[in-house]
Protein backbone atom coordinates (compact mmCIF):
# COMPACT_ATOMS: atom_id res chain seq x y z
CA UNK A 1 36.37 21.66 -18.90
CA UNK A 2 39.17 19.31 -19.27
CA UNK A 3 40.79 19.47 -23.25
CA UNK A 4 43.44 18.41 -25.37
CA UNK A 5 45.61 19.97 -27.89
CA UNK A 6 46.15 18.05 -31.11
CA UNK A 7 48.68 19.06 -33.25
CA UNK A 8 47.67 20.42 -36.75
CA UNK A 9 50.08 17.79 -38.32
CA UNK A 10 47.32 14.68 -37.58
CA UNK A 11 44.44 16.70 -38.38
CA UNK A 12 45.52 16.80 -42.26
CA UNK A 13 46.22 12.66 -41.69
CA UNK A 14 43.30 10.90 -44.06
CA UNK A 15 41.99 7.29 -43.24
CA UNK A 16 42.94 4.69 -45.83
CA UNK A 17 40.60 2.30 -46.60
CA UNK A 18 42.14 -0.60 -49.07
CA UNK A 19 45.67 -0.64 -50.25
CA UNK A 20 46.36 2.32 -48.68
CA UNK A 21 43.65 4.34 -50.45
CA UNK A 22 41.10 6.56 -49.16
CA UNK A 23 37.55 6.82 -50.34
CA UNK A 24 38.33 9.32 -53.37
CA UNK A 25 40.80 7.18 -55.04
CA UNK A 26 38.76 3.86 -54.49
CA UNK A 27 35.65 5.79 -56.36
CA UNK A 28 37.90 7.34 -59.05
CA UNK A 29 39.54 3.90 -60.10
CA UNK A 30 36.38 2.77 -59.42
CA UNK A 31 34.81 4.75 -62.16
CA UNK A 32 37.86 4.79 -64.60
CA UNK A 33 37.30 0.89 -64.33
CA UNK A 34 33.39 1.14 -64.96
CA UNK A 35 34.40 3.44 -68.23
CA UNK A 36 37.62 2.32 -69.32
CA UNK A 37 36.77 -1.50 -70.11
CA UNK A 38 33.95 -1.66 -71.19
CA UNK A 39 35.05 1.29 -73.64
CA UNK A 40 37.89 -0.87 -74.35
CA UNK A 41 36.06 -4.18 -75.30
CA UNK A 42 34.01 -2.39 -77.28
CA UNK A 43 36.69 -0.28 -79.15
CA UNK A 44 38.66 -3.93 -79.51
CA UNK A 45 35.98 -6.04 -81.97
CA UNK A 46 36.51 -2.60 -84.05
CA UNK A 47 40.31 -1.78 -83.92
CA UNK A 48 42.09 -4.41 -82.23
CA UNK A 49 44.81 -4.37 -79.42
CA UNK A 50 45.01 -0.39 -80.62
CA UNK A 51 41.78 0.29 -77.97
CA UNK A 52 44.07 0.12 -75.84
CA UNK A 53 45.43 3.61 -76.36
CA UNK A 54 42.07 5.34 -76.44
CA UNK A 55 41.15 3.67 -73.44
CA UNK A 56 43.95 5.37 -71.63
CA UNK A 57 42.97 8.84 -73.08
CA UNK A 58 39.44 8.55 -71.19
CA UNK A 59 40.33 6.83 -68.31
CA UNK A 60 44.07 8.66 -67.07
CA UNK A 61 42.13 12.15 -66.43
CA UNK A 62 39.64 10.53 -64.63
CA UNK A 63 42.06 8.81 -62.42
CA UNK A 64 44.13 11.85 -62.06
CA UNK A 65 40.45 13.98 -60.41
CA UNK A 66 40.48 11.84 -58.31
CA UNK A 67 44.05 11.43 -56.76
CA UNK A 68 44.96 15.30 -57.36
CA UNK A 69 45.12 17.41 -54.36
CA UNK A 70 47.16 20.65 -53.81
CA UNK A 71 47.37 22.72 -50.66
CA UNK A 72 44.13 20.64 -50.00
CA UNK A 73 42.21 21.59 -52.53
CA UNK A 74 40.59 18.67 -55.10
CA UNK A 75 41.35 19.42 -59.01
CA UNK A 76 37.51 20.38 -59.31
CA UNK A 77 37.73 23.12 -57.05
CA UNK A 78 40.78 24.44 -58.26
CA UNK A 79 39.23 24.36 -62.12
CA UNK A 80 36.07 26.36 -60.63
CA UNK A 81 38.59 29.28 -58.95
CA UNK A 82 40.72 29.01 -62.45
CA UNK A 83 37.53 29.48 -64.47
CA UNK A 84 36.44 32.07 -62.04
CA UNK A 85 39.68 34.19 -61.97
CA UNK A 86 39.28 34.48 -66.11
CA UNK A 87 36.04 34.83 -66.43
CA UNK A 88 35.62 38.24 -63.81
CA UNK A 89 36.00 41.57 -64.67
CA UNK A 90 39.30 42.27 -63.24
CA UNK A 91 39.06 46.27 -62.13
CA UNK A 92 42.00 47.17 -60.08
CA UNK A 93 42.23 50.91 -58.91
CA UNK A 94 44.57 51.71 -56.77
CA UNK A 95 45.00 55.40 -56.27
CA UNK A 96 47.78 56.71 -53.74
CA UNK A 97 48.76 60.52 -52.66
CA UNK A 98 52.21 61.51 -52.95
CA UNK A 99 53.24 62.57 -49.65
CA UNK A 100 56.19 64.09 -51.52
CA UNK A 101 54.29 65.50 -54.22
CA UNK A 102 51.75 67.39 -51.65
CA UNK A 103 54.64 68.79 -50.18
CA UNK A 104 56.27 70.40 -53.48
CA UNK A 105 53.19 71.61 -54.69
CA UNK A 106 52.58 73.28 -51.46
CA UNK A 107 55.98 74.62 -51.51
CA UNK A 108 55.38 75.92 -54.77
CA UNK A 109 52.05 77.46 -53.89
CA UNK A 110 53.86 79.08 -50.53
CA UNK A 111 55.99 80.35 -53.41
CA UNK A 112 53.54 82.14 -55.79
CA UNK A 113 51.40 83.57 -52.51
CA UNK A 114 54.62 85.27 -51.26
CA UNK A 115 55.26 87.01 -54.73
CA UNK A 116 51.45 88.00 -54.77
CA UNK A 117 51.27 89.42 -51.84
CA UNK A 118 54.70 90.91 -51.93
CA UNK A 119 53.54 93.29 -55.23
């Protein structure tokens, strides 16, 4: 059966969709839109051109889920490892024999047996 290799490199290569974005960005500025004006208007009739501020509180996080990606792993995957790694019990033992240590205490034991049977 006839193959060919493809280099790792164009695996990790992610189609773009519109303006260079791929699906996950499109939906998260999708959403931050769908949240973040309306939120806005509404804060505006109450507080004026000051919404404006609160508006970016909400919508920045929500922008940054969905354009974060390390090692290629999304910024809700990494919070469920984080959340993981601090909420386990975190039990190490790690118990190792002293070669050295066996060694001297066998010496020692040679030691006392020679003297006992010696008297």
């Amino acid at each position: 059966m006839n193959y060919v290799n493809v280099p790792k490199d164009i695996l990790k290569i992610k189609e773009k969709y519109l303006l260079g974005l791929g699906k996950r960005e499109l939906v998260s500025l999708l959403i931050a839109g769908l949240v973040g004006i309306p939120l806005y208007l509404k804060f505006k009739e109450l507080i004026g051109v000051q919404s404006l501020y609160i508006m970016i509180v909400v919508v920045i996080p929500i922008i940054f889920a969905g354009f974060y990606e390390d090692d290629g792993i999304y910024l809700e995957k990494k919070l469920i490892y984080i959340i993981n790694f601090y909420t386990t019990k975190k039990i190490r033992v790690y118990k190792s024999n002293n070669f050295y240590k066996q060694i001297e205490n066998k010496a020692i034991l040679n030691k006392k047996l020679i003297k006992v049977i010696k008297s």
